[in-house]
Every structure is written in C-alpha cells, then in structure tokens.
Protein backbone atom coordinates (compact mmCIF):
# COMPACT_ATOMS: atom_id res chain seq x y z
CA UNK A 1 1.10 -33.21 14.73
CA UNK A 2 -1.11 -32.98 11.60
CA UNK A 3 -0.14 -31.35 9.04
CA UNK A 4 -3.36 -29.46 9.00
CA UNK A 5 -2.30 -28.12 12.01
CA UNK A 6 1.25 -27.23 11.57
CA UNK A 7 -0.18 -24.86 8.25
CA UNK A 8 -2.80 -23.09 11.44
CA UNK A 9 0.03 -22.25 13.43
CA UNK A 10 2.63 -20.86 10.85
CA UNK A 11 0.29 -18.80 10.09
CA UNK A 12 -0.70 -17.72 13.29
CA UNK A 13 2.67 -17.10 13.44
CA UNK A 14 3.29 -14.88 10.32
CA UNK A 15 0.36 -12.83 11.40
CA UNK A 16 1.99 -12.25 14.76
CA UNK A 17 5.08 -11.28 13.26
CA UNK A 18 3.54 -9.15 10.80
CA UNK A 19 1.26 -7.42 13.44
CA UNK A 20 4.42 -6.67 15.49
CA UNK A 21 6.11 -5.14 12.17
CA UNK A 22 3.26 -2.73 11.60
CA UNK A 23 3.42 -2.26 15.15
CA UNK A 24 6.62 -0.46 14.70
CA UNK A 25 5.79 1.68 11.37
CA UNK A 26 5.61 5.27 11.71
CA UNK A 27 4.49 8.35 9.61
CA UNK A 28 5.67 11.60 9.15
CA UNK A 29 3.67 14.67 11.33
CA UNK A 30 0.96 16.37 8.86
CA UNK A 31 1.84 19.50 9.55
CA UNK A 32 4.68 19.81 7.15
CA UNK A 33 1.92 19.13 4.28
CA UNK A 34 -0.83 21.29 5.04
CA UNK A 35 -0.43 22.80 1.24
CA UNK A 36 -0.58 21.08 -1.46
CA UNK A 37 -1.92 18.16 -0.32
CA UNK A 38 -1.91 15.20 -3.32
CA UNK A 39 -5.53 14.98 -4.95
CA UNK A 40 -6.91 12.70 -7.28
CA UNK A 41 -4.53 13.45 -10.20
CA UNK A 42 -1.59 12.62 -7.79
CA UNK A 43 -3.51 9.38 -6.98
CA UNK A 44 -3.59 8.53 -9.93
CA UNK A 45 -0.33 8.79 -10.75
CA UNK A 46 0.57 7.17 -8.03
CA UNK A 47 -1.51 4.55 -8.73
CA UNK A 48 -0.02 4.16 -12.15
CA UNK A 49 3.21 4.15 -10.79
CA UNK A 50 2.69 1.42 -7.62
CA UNK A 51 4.23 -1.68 -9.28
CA UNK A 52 7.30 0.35 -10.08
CA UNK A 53 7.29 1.92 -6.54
CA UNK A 54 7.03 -1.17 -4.78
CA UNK A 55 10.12 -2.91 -6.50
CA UNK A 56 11.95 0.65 -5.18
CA UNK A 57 10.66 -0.12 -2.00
CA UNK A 58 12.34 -3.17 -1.31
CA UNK A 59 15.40 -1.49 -1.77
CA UNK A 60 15.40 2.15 -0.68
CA UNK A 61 12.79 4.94 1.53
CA UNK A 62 10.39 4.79 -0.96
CA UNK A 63 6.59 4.64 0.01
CA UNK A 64 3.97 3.04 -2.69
CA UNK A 65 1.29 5.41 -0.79
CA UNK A 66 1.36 9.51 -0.13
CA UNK A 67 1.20 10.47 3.11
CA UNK A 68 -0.71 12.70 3.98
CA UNK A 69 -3.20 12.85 1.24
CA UNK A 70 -6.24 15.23 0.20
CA UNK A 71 -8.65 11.97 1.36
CA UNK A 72 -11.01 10.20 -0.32
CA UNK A 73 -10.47 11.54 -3.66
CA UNK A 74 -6.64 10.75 -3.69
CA UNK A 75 -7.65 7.28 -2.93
CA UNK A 76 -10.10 7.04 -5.63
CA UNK A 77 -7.51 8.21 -8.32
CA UNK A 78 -4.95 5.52 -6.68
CA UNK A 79 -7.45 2.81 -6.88
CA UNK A 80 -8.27 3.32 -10.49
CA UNK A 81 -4.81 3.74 -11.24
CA UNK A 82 -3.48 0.63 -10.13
CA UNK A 83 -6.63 -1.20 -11.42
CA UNK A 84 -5.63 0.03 -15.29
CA UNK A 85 -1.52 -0.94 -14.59
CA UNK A 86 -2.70 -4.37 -12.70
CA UNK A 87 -5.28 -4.98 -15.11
CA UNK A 88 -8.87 -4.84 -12.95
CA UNK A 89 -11.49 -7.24 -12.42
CA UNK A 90 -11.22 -7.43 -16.20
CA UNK A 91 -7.68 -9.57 -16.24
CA UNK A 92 -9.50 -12.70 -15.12
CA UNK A 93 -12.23 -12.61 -17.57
C-alpha cells in the first residue's frame, strides 16, 4: 500500500470518527433562555475570551460558544472578538 494512500484512508477515518462524535452532541432546550438572550456585546466577550475557554474545555462543561444566542449579531461580535485575541488576517502579513 502507498503511502499516499494510507494518509486517504486515516483520514477518511478521522472524519468518520469525528462525524460519529458530533453525532452524539446535544444542546440544551431554548426555552429556558427566551430572556436575555446573549447579543453582540456577549459575543464579543465571548469571543475575547475563546482561547481561554477552550483550554477549560478540555477539562471541565465548559462551552467556547453560547447557546442559544440572539443570532446573527452575537455571531458577529464573536467573530470580531476572536479575530482581535487570534490576531486576524493581519497576523500573517
């Protein structure tokens, strides 16, 4: 077997395995948020927060996302958030 080959089908493999972890995540019922739903300011936060969040997450029930969310804007704050703590597009420059 080529090692070309071999590479294809561990990764066909991780992304089976991974597939059937997602497969298995859950999220809690929206109804216990209707108020106060996290807007952009929350996002943003959160987004400033993520790297920090993430090393929690490997360790305790921490999520690096809010669920559920006001939408689109909470998103938007998140994105620019972690783009300032990551660095951006600007990092590579």
């Amino acid at each position: 077997m080529h090692a070309k080959q071999s590479r294809r089908i561990c990764l066909a493999i991780l992304v089976l395995v991974g597939l059937a972890i997602a497969g298995c995540a859950t999220q809690p019922a929206p109804d216990t948020y209707i108020r106060n739903l996290p807007g952009f300011w929350w996002g943003l936060l959160h987004g400033f927060l993520m790297p920090f969040t993430f090393i929690g997450s490997l360790f305790t029930d921490v999520r690096i996302y809010n669920f559920p969310n006001a939408g689109r804007w909470y998103d938007f704050g998140y994105l620019i958030g972690a783009a300032a703590i990551l660095g951006g597009s600007g990092s590579a420059a």
